[in-house]
C-alpha atoms as a PDB file:
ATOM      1  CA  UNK A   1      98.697   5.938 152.343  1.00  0.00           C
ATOM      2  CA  UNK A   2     101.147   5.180 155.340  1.00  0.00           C
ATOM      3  CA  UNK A   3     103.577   2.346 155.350  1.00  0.00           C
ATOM      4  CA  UNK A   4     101.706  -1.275 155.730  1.00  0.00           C
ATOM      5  CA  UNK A   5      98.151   0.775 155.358  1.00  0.00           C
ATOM      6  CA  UNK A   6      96.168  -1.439 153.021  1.00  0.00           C
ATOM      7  CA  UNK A   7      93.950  -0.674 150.032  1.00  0.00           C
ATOM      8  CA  UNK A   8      90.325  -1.785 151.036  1.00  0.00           C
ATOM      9  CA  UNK A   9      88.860  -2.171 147.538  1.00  0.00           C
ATOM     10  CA  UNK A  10      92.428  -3.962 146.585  1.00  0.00           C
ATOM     11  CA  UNK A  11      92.920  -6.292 149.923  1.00  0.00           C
ATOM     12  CA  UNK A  12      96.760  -5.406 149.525  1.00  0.00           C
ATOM     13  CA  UNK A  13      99.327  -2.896 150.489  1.00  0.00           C
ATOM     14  CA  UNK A  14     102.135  -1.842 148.035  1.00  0.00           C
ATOM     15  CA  UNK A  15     104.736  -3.503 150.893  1.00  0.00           C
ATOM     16  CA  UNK A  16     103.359  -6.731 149.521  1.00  0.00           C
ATOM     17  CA  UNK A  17     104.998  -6.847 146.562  1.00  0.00           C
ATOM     18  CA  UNK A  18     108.592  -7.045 146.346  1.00  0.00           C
ATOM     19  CA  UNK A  19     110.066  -6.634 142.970  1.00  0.00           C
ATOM     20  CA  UNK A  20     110.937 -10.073 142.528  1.00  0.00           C
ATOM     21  CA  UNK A  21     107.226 -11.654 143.607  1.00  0.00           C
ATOM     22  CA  UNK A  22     105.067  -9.480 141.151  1.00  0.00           C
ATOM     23  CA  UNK A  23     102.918 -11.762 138.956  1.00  0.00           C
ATOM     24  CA  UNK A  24     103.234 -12.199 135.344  1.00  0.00           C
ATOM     25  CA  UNK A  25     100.109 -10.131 134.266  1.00  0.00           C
ATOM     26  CA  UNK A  26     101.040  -6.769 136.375  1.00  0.00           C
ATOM     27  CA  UNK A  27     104.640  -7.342 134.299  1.00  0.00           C
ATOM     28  CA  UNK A  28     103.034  -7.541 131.042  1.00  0.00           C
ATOM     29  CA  UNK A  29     101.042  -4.416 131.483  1.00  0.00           C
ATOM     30  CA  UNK A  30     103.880  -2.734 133.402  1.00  0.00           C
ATOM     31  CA  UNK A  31     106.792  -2.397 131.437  1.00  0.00           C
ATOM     32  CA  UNK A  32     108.718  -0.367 134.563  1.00  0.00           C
ATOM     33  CA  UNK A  33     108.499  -3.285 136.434  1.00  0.00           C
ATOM     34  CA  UNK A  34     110.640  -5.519 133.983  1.00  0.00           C
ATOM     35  CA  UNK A  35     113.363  -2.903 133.367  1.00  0.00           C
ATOM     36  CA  UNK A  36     113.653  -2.458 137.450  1.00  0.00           C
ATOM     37  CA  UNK A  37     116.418  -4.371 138.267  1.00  0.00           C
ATOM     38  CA  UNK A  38     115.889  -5.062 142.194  1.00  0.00           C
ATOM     39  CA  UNK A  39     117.963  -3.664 143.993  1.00  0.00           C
ATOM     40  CA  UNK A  40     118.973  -3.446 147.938  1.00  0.00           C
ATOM     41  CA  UNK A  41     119.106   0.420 148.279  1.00  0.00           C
ATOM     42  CA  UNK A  42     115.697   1.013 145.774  1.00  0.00           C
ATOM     43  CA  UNK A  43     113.039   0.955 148.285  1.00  0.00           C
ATOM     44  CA  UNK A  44     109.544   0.009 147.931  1.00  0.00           C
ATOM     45  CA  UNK A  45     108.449   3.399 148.163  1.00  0.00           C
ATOM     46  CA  UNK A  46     110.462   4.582 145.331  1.00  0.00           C
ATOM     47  CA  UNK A  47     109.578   2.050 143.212  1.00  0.00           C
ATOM     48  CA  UNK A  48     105.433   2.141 144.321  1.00  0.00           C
ATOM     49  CA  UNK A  49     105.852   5.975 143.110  1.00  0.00           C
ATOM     50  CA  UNK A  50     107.504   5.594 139.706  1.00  0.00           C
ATOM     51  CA  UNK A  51     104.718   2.748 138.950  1.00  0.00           C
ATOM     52  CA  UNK A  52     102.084   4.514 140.291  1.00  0.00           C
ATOM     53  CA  UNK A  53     102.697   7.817 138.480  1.00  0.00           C
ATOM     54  CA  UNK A  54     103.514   5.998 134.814  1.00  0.00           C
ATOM     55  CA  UNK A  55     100.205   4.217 135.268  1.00  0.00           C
ATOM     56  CA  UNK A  56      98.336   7.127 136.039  1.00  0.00           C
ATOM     57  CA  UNK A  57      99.545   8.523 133.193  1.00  0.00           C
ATOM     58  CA  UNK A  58      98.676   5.779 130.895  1.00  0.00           C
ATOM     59  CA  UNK A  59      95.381   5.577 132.913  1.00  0.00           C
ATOM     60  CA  UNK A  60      94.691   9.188 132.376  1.00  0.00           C
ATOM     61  CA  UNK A  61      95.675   8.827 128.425  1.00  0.00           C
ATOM     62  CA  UNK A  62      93.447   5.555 128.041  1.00  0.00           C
ATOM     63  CA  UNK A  63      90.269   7.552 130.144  1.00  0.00           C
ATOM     64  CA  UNK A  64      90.578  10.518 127.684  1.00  0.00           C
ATOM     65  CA  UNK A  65      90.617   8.647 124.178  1.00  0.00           C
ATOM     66  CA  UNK A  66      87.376   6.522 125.956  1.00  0.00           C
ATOM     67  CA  UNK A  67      86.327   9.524 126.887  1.00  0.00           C
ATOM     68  CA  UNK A  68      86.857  11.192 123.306  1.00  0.00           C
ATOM     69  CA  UNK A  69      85.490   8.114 121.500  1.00  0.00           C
ATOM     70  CA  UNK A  70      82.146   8.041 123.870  1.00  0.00           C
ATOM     71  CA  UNK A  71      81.415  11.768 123.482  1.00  0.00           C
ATOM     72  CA  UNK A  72      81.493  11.258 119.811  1.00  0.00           C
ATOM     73  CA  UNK A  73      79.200   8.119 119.651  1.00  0.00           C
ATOM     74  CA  UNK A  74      76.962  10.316 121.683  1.00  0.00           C
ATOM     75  CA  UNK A  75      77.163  13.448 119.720  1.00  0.00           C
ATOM     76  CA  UNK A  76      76.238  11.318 116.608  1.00  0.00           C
ATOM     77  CA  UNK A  77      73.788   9.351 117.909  1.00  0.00           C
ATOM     78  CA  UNK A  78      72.077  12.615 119.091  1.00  0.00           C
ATOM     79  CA  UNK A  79      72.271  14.463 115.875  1.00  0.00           C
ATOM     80  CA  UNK A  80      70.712  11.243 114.438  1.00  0.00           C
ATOM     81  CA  UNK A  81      67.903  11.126 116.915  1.00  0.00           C
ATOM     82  CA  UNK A  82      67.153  15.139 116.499  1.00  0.00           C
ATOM     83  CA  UNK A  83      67.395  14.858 112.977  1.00  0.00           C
ATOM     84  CA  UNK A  84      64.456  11.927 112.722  1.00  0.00           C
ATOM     85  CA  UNK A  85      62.622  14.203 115.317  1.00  0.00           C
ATOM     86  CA  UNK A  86      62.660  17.496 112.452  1.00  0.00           C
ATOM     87  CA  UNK A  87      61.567  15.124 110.224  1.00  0.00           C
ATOM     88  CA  UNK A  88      58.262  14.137 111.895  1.00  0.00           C
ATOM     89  CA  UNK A  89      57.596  17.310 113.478  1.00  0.00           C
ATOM     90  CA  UNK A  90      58.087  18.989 110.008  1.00  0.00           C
ATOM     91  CA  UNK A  91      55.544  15.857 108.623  1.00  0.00           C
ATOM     92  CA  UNK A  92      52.056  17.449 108.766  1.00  0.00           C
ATOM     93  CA  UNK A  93      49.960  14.771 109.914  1.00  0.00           C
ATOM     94  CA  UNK A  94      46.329  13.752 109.386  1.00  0.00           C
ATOM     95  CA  UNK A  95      43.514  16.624 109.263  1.00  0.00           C
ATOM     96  CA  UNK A  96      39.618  16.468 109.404  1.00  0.00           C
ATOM     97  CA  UNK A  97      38.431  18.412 106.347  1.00  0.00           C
ATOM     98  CA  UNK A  98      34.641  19.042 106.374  1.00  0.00           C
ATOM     99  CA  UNK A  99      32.206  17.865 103.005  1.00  0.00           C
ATOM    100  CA  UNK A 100      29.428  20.271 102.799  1.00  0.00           C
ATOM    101  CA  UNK A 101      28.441  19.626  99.667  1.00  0.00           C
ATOM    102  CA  UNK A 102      28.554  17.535  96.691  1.00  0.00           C
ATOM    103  CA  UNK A 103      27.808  20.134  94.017  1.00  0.00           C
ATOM    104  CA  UNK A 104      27.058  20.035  90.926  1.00  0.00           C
ATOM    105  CA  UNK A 105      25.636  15.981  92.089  1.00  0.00           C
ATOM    106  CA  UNK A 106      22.312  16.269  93.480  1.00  0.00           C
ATOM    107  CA  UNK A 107      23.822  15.107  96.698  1.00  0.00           C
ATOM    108  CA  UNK A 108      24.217  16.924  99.531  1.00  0.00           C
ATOM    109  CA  UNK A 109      25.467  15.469 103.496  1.00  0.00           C
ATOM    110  CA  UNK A 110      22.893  14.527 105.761  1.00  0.00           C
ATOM    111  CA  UNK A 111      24.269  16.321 108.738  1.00  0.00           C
ATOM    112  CA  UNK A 112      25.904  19.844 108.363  1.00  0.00           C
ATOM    113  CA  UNK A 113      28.938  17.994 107.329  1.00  0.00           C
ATOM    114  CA  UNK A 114      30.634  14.977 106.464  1.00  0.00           C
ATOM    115  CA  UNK A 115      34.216  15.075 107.755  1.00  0.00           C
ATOM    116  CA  UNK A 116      37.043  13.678 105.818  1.00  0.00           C
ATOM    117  CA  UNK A 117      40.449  12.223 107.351  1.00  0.00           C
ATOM    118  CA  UNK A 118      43.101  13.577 104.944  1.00  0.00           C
ATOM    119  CA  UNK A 119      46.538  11.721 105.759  1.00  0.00           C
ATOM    120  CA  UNK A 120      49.712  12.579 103.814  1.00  0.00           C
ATOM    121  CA  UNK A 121      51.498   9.882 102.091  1.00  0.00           C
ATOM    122  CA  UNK A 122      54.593   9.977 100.391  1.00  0.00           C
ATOM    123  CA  UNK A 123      53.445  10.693  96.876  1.00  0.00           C
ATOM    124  CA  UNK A 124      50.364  12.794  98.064  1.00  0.00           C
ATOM    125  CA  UNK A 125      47.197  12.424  99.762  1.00  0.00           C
ATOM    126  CA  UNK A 126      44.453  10.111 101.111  1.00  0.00           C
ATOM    127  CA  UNK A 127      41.111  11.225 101.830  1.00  0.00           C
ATOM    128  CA  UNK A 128      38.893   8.928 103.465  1.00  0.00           C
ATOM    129  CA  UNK A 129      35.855   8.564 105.394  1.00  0.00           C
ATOM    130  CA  UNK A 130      36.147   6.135 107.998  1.00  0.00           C
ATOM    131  CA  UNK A 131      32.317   5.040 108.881  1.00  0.00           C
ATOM    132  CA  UNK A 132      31.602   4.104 104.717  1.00  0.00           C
ATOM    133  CA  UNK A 133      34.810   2.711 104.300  1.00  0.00           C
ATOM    134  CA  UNK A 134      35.772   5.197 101.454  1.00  0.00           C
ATOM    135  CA  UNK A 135      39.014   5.643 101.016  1.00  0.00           C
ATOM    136  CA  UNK A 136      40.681   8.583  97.245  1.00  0.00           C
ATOM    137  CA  UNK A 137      44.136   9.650  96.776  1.00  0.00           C
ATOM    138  CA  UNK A 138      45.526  12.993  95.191  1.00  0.00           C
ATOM    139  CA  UNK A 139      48.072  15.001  95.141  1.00  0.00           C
ATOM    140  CA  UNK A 140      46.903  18.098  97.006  1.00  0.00           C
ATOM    141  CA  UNK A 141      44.724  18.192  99.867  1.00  0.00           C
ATOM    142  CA  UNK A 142      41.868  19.501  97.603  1.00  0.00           C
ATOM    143  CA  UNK A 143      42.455  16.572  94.647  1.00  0.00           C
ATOM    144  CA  UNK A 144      41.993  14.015  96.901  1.00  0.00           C
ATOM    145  CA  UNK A 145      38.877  15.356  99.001  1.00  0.00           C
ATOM    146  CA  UNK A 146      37.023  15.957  95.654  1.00  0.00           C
ATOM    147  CA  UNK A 147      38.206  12.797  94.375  1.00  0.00           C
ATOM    148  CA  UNK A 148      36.798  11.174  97.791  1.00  0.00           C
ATOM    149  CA  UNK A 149      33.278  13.490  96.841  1.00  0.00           C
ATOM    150  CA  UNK A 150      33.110  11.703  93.721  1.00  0.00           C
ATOM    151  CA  UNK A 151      34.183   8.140  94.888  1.00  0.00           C
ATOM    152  CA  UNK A 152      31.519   8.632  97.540  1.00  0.00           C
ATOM    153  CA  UNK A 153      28.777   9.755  94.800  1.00  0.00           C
ATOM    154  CA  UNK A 154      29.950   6.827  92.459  1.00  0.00           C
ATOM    155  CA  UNK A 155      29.422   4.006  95.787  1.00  0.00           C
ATOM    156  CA  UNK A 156      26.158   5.094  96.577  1.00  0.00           C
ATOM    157  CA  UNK A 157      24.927   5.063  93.147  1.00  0.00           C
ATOM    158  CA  UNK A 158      26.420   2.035  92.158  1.00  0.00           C
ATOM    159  CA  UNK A 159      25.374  -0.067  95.167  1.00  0.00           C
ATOM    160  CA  UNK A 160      21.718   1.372  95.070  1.00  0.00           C
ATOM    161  CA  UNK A 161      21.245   0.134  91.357  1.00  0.00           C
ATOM    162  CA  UNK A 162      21.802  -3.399  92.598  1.00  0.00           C
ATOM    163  CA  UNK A 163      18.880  -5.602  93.981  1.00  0.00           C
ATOM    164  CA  UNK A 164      19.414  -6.190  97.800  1.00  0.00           C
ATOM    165  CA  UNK A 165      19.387 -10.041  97.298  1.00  0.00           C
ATOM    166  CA  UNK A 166      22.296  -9.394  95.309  1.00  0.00           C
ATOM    167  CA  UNK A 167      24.530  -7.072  97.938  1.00  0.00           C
ATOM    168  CA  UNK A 168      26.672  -9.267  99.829  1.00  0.00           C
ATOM    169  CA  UNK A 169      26.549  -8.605 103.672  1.00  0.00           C
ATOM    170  CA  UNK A 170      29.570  -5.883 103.752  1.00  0.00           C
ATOM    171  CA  UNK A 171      28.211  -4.056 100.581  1.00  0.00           C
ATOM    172  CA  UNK A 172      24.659  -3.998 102.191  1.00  0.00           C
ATOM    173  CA  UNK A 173      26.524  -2.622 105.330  1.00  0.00           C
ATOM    174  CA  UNK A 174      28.009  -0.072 102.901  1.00  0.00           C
ATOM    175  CA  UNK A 175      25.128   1.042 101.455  1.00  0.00           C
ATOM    176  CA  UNK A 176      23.371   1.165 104.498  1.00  0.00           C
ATOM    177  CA  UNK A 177      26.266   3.856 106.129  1.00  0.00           C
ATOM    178  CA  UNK A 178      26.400   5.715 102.994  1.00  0.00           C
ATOM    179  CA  UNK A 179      22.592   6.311 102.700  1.00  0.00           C
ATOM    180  CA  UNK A 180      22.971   7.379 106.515  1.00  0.00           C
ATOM    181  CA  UNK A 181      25.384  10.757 105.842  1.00  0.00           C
ATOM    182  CA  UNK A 182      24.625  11.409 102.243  1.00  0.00           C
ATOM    183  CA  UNK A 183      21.103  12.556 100.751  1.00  0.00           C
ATOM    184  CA  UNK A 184      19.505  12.983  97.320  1.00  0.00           C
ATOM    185  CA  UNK A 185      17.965  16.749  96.869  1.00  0.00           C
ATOM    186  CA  UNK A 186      15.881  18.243  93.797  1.00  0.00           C
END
């Protein structure tokens, strides 16, 4: 920067300031500036370079430990977010399991099959089939589809014992869906 040249993103040139006109603030967070007694024969130049280069050394110092303290909120927060990302990709999620029979009930699916959602939970299973609104836990896969086999059994039974008149709308709904994908035989 050449003599008188100003600083467009300050609106100042170092010239401007003469020891003895530097505000309060700059002295505060220059401590240079206060020890510099002003002198005739220290020129401006001199004195712009030894306040320059201490605060590019404290800038420098102040930019690395932000720096530092960034990278490590980052580096956390990323071993966080990949962590929680193993953990669901390692979480099986919901599969369909075909019922093709209901053996040794004389029951057997209308279609070729009746297919079961089987979601994992944190102490197990669920099986369920959506459309009847039949919903059995276990602890394997297996447990909870044959409990959901015999929960399925056990509704239809149950709900065709009782007199229609007596079947409130959604059981009658039930009952209806059930007798739609499940059949007696023999």
């Amino acid at each position: 920067m050449t003599r008188g040249s100003r600083r467009p993103e300050m609106g100042f040139a170092w010239e401007d300031f003469h020891p003895l006109s530097v505000p309060p603030l700059c002295q505060a967070y220059c401590p240079l500036l206060r020890e510099i007694e002003p002198q005739e024969e220290t020129s401006l130049r001199q004195m712009r370079d030894v306040v320059a280069e201490d605060w590019s050394e404290d800038l420098r110092a102040a930019l690395r430990q932000l720096t530092t303290t960034i990278k490590a909120s980052e580096v956390s927060r990323m071993d966080r977010l990949e962590q929680r990302i193993t953990e669901l990709e390692d979480r099986p999620g919901p599969i369909i399991v075909p019922i093709n029979t209901f053996a040794p009930e004389p029951y057997a699916p209308t279609a070729d099959a009746i297919h079961a959602v089987v979601t994992p939970v944190e102490d197990g299973y669920v099986a369920s089939v959506h459309d009847v609104n039949v919903g059995a836990s276990g602890d394997t896969v297996l447990e909870a589809t044959e409990n959901l086999k015999e929960l399925l059994v056990f509704t239809l039974e149950d709900l065709s014992e009782e007199p229609p008149e007596r079947l409130g709308k959604r059981a009658a709904l039930q009952l209806h869906a059930l007798r739609a994908i499940i059949k007696r035989v023999g």
